[in-house]
PDB file of N, CA and C in Angstrom:
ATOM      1  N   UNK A   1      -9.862  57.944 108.030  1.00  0.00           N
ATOM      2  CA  UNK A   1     -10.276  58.157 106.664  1.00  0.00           C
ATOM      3  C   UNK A   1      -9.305  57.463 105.728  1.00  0.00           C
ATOM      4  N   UNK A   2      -9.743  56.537 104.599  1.00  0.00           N
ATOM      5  CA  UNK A   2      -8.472  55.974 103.666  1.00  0.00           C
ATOM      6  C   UNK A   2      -7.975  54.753 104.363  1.00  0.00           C
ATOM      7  N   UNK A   3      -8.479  53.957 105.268  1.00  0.00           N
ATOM      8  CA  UNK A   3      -7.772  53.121 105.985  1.00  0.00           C
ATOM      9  C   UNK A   3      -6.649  53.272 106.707  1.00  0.00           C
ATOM     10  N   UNK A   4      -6.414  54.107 106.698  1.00  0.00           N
ATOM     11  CA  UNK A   4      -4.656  54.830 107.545  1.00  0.00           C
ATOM     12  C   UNK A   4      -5.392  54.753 109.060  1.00  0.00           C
ATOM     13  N   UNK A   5      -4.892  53.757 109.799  1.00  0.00           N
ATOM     14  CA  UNK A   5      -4.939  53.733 111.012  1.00  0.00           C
ATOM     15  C   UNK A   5      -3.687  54.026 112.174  1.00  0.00           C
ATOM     16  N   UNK A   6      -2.609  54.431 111.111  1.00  0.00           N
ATOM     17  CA  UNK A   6      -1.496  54.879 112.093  1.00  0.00           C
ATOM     18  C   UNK A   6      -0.686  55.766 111.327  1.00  0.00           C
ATOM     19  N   UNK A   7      -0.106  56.737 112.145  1.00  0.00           N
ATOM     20  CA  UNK A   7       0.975  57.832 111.515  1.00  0.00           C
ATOM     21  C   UNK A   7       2.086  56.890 110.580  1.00  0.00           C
ATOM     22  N   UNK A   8       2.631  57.629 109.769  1.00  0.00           N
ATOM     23  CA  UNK A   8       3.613  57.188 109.013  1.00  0.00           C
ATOM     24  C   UNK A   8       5.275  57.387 109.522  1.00  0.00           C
ATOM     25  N   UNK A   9       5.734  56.754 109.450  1.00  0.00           N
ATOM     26  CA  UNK A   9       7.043  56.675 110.220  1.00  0.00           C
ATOM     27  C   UNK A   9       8.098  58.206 109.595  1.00  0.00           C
ATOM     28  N   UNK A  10       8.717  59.101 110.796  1.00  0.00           N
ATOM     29  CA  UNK A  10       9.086  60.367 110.574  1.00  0.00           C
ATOM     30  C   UNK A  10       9.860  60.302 109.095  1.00  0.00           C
ATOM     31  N   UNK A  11      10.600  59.224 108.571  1.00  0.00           N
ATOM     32  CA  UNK A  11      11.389  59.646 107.767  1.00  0.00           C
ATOM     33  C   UNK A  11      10.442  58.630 106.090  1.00  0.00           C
ATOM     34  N   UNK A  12       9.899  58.210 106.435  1.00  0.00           N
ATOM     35  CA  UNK A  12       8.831  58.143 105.477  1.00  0.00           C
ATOM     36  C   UNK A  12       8.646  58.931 104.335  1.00  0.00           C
ATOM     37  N   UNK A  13       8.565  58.944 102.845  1.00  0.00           N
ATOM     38  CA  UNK A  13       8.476  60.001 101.881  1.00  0.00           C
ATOM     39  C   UNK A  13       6.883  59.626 101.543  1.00  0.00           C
ATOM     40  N   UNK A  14       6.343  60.659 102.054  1.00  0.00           N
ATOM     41  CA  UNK A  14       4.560  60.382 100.876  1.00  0.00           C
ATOM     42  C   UNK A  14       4.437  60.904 100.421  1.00  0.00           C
ATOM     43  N   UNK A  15       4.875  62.111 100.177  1.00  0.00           N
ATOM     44  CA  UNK A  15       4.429  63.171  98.850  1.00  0.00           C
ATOM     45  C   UNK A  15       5.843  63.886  98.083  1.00  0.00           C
ATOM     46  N   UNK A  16       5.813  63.259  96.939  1.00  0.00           N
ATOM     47  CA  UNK A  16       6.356  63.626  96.027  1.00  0.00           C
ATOM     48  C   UNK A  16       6.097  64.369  95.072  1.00  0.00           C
ATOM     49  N   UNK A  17       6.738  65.664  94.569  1.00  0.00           N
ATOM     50  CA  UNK A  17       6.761  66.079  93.204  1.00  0.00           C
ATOM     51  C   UNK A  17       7.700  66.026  92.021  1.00  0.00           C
ATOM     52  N   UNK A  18       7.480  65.316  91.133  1.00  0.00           N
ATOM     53  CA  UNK A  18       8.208  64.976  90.599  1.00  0.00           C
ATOM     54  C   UNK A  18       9.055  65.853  89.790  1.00  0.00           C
ATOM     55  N   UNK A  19       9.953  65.066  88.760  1.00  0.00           N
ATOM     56  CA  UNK A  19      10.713  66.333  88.548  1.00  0.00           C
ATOM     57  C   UNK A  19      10.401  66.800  87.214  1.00  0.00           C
ATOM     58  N   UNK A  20       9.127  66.393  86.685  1.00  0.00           N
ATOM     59  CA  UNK A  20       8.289  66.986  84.944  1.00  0.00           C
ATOM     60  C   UNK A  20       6.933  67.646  86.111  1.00  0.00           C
ATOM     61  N   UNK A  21       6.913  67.951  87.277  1.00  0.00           N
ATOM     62  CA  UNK A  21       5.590  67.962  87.875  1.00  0.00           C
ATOM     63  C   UNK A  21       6.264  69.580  88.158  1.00  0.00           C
ATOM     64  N   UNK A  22       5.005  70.103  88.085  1.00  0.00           N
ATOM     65  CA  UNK A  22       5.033  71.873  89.051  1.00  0.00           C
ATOM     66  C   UNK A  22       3.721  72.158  89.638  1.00  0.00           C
ATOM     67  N   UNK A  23       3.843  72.487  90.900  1.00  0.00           N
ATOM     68  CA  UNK A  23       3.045  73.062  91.771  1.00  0.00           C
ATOM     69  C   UNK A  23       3.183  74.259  92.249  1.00  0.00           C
ATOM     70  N   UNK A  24       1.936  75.011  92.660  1.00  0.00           N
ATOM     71  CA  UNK A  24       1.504  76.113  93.102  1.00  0.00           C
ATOM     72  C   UNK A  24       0.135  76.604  94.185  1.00  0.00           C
ATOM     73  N   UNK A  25       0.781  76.868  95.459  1.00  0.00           N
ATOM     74  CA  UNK A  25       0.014  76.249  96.117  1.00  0.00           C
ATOM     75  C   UNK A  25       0.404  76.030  97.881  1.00  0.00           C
ATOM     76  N   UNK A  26      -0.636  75.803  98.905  1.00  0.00           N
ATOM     77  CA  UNK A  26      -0.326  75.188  99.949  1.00  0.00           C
ATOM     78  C   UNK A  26      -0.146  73.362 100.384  1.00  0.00           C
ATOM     79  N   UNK A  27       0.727  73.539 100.781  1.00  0.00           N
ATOM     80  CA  UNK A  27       1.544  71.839 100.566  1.00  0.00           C
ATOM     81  C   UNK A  27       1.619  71.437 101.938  1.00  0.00           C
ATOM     82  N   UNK A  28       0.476  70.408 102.563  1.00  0.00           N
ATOM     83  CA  UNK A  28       0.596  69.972 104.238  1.00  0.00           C
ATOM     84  C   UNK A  28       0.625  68.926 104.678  1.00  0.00           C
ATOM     85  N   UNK A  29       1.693  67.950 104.917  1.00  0.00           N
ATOM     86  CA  UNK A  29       1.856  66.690 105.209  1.00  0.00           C
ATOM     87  C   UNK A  29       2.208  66.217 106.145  1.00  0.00           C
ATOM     88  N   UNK A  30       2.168  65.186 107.043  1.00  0.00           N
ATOM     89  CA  UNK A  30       2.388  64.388 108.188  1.00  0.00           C
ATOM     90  C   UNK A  30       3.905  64.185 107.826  1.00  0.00           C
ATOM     91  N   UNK A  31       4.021  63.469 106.734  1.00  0.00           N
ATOM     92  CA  UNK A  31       5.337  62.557 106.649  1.00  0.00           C
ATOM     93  C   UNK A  31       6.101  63.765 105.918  1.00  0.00           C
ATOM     94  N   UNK A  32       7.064  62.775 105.739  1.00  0.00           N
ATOM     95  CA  UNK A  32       8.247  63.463 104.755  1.00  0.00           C
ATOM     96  C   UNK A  32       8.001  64.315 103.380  1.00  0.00           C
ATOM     97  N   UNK A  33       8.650  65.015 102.594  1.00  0.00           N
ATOM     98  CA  UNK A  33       8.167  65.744 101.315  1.00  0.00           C
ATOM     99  C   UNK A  33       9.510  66.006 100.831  1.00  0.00           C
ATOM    100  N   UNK A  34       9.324  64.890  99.256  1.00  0.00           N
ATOM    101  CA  UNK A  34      10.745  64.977  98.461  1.00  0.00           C
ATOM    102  C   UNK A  34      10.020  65.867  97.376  1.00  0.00           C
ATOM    103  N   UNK A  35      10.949  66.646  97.110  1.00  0.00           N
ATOM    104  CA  UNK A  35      10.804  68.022  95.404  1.00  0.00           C
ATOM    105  C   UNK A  35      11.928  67.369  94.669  1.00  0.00           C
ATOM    106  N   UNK A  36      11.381  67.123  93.477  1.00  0.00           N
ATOM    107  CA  UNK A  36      12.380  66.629  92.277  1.00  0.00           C
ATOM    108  C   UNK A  36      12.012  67.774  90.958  1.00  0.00           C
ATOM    109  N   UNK A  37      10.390  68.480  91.318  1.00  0.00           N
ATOM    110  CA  UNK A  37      10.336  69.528  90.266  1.00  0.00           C
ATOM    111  C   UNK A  37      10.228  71.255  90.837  1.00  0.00           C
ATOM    112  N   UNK A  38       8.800  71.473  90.014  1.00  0.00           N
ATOM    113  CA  UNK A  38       8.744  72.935  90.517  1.00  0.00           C
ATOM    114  C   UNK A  38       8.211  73.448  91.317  1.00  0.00           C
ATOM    115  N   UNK A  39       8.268  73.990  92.273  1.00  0.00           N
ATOM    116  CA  UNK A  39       6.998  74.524  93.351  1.00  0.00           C
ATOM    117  C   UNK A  39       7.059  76.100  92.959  1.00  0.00           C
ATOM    118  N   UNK A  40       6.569  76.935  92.647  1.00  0.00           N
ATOM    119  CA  UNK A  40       6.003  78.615  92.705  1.00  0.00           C
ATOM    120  C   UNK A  40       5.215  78.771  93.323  1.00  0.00           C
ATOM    121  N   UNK A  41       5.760  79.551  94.341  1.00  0.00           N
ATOM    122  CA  UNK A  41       4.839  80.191  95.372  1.00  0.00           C
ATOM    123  C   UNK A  41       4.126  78.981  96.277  1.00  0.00           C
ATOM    124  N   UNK A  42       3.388  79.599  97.249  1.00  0.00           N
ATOM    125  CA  UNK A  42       2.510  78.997  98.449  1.00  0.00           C
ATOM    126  C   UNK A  42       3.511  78.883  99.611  1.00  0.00           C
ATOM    127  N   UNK A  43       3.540  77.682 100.102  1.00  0.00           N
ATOM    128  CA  UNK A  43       3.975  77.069 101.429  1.00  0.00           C
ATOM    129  C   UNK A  43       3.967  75.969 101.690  1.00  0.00           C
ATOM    130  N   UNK A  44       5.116  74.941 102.371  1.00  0.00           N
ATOM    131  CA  UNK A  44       5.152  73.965 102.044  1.00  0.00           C
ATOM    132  C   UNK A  44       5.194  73.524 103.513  1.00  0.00           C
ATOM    133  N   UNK A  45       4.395  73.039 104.321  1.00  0.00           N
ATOM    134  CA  UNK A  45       4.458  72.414 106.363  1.00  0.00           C
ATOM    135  C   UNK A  45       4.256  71.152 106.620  1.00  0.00           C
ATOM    136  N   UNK A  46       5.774  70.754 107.160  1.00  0.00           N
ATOM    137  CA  UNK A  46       5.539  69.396 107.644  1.00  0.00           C
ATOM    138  C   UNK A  46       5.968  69.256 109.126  1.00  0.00           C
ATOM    139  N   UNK A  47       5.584  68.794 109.924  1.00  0.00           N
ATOM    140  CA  UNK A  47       6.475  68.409 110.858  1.00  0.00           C
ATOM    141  C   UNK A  47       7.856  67.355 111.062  1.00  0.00           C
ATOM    142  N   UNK A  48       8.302  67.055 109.876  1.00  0.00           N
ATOM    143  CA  UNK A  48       8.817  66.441 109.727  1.00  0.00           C
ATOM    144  C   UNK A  48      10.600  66.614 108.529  1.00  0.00           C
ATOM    145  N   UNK A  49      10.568  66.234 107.285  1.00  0.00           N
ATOM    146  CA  UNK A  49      11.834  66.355 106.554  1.00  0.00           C
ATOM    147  C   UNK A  49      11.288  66.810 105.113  1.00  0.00           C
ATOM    148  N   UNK A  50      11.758  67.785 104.698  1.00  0.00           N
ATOM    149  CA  UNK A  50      11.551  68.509 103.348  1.00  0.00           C
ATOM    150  C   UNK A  50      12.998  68.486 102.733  1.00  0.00           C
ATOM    151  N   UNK A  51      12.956  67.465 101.433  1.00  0.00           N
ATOM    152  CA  UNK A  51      14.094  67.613 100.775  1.00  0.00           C
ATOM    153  C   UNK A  51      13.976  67.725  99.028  1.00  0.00           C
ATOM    154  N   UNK A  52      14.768  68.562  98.673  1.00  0.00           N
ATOM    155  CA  UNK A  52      15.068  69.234  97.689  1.00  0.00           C
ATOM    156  C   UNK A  52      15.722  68.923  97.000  1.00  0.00           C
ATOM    157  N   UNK A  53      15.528  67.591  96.092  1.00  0.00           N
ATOM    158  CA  UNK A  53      16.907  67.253  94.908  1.00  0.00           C
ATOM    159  C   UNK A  53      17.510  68.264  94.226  1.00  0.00           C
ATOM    160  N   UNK A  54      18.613  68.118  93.089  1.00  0.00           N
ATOM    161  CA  UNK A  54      19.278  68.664  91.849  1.00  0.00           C
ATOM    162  C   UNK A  54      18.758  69.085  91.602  1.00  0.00           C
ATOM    163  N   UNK A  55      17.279  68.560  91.070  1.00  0.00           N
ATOM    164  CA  UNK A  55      16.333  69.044  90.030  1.00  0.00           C
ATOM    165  C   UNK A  55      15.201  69.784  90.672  1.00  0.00           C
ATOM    166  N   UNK A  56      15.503  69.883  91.301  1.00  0.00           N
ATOM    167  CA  UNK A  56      14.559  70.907  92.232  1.00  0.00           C
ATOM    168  C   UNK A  56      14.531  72.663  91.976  1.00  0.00           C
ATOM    169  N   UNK A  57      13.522  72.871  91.606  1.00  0.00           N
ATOM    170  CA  UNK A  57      13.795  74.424  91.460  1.00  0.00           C
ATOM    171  C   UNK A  57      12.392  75.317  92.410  1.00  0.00           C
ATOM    172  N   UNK A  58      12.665  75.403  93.673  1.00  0.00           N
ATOM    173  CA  UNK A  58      11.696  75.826  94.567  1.00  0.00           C
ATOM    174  C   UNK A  58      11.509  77.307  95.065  1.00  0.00           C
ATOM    175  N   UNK A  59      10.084  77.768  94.662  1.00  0.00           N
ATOM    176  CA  UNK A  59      10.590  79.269  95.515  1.00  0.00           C
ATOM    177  C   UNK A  59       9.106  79.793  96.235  1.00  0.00           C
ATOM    178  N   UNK A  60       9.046  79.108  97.553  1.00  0.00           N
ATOM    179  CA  UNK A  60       7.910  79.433  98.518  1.00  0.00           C
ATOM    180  C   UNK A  60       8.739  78.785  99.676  1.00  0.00           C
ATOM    181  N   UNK A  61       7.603  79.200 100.973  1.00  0.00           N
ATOM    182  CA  UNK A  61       8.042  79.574 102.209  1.00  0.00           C
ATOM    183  C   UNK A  61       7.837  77.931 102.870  1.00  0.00           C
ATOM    184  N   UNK A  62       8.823  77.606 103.944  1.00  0.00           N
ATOM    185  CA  UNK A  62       9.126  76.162 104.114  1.00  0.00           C
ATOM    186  C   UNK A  62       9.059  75.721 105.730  1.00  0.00           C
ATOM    187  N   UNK A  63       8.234  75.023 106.530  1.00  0.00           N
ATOM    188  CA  UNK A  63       8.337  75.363 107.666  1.00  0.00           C
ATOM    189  C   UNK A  63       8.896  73.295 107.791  1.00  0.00           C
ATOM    190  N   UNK A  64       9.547  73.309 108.923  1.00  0.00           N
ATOM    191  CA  UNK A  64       9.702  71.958 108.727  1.00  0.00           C
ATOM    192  C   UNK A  64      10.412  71.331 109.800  1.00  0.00           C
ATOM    193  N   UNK A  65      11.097  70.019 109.981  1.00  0.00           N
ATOM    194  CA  UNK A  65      12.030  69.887 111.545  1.00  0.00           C
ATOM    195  C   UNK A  65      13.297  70.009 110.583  1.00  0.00           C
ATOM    196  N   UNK A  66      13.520  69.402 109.287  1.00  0.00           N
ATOM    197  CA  UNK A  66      15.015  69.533 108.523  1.00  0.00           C
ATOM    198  C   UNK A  66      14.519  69.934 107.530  1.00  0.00           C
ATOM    199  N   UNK A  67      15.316  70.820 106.496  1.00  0.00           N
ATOM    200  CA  UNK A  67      15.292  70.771 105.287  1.00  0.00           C
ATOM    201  C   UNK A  67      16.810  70.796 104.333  1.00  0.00           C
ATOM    202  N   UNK A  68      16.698  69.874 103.798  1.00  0.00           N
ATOM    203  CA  UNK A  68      17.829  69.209 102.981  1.00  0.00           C
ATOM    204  C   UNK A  68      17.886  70.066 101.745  1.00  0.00           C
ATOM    205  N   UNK A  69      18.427  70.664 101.065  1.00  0.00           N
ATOM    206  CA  UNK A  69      18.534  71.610  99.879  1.00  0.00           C
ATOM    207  C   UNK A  69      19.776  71.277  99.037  1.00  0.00           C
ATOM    208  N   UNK A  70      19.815  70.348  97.638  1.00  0.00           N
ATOM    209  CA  UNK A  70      20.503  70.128  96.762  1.00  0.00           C
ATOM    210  C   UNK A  70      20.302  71.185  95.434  1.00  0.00           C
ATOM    211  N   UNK A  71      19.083  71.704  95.462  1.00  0.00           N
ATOM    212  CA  UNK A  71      18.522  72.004  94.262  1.00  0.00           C
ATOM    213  C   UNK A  71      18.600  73.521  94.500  1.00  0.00           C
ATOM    214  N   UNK A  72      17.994  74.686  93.583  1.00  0.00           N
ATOM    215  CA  UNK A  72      17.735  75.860  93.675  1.00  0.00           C
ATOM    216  C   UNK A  72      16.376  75.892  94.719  1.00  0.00           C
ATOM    217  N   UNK A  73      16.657  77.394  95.450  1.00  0.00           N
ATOM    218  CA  UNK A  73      15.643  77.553  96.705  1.00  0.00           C
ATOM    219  C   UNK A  73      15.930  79.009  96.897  1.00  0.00           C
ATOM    220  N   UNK A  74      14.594  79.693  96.859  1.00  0.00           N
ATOM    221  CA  UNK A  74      14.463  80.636  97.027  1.00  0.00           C
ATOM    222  C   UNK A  74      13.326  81.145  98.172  1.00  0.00           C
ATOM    223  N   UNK A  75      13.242  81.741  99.049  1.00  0.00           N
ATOM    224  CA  UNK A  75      12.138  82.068 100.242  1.00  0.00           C
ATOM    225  C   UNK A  75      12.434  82.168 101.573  1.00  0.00           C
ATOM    226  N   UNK A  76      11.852  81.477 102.324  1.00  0.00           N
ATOM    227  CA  UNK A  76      12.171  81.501 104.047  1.00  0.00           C
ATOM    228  C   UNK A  76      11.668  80.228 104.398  1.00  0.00           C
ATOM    229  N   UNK A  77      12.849  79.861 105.195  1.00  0.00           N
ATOM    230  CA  UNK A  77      12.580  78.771 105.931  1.00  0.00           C
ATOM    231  C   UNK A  77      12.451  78.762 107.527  1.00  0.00           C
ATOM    232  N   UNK A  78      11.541  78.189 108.036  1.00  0.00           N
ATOM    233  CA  UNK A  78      11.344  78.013 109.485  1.00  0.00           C
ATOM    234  C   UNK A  78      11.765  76.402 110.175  1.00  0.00           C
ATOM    235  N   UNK A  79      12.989  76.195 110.491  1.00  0.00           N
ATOM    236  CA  UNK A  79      13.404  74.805 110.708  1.00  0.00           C
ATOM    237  C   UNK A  79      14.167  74.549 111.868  1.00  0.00           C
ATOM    238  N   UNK A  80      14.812  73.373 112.365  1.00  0.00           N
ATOM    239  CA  UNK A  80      15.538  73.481 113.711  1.00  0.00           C
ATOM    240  C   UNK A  80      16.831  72.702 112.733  1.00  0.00           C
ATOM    241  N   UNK A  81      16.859  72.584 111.459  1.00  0.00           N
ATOM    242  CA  UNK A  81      18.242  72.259 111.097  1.00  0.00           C
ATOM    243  C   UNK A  81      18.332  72.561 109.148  1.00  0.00           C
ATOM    244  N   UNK A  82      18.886  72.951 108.498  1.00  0.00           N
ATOM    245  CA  UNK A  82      18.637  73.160 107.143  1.00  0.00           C
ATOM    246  C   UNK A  82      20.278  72.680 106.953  1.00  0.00           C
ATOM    247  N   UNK A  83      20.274  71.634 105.545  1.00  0.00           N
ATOM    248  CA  UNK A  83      21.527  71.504 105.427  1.00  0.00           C
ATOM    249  C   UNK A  83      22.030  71.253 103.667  1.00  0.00           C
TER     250      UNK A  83
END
């Protein structure tokens, strides 16, 4: 579907929120997922890297292989490394 005929490489960023952007909501991506704004509430599942700038102010549940946390974070994370 979309012409995507192959996975996107693990450390790949495709979905961004920016950091004037806020979401609310379930959040499900193949690739990578950078937060530069707001997320309230939902859930955010990747198999892959969830990272959290400065400007990040996040507070829902995070399942992921890393999650990188610079920013404010509030919830539960399910990961094999958080740093």
């Amino acid at each position: 579907m979309f012409g995507r005929d192959r996975r996107p490489e693990p450390d790949a960023i495709e979905a961004i929120i920016g950091p004037r952007a806020s979401f609310s909501g379930n959040l499900t991506c193949d690739a990578s997922i950078r937060i530069d704004g707001n997320v309230e509430g939902g859930d955010i599942q990747t198999p892959v890297n969830v990272i959290l700038t400065e400007t990040a102010r996040v507070e829902c549940n995070i399942t992921a292989k890393t999650v990188s946390i610079r920013g404010f974070y509030r919830g539960t994370i399910d990961a094999n490394r958080v740093e």
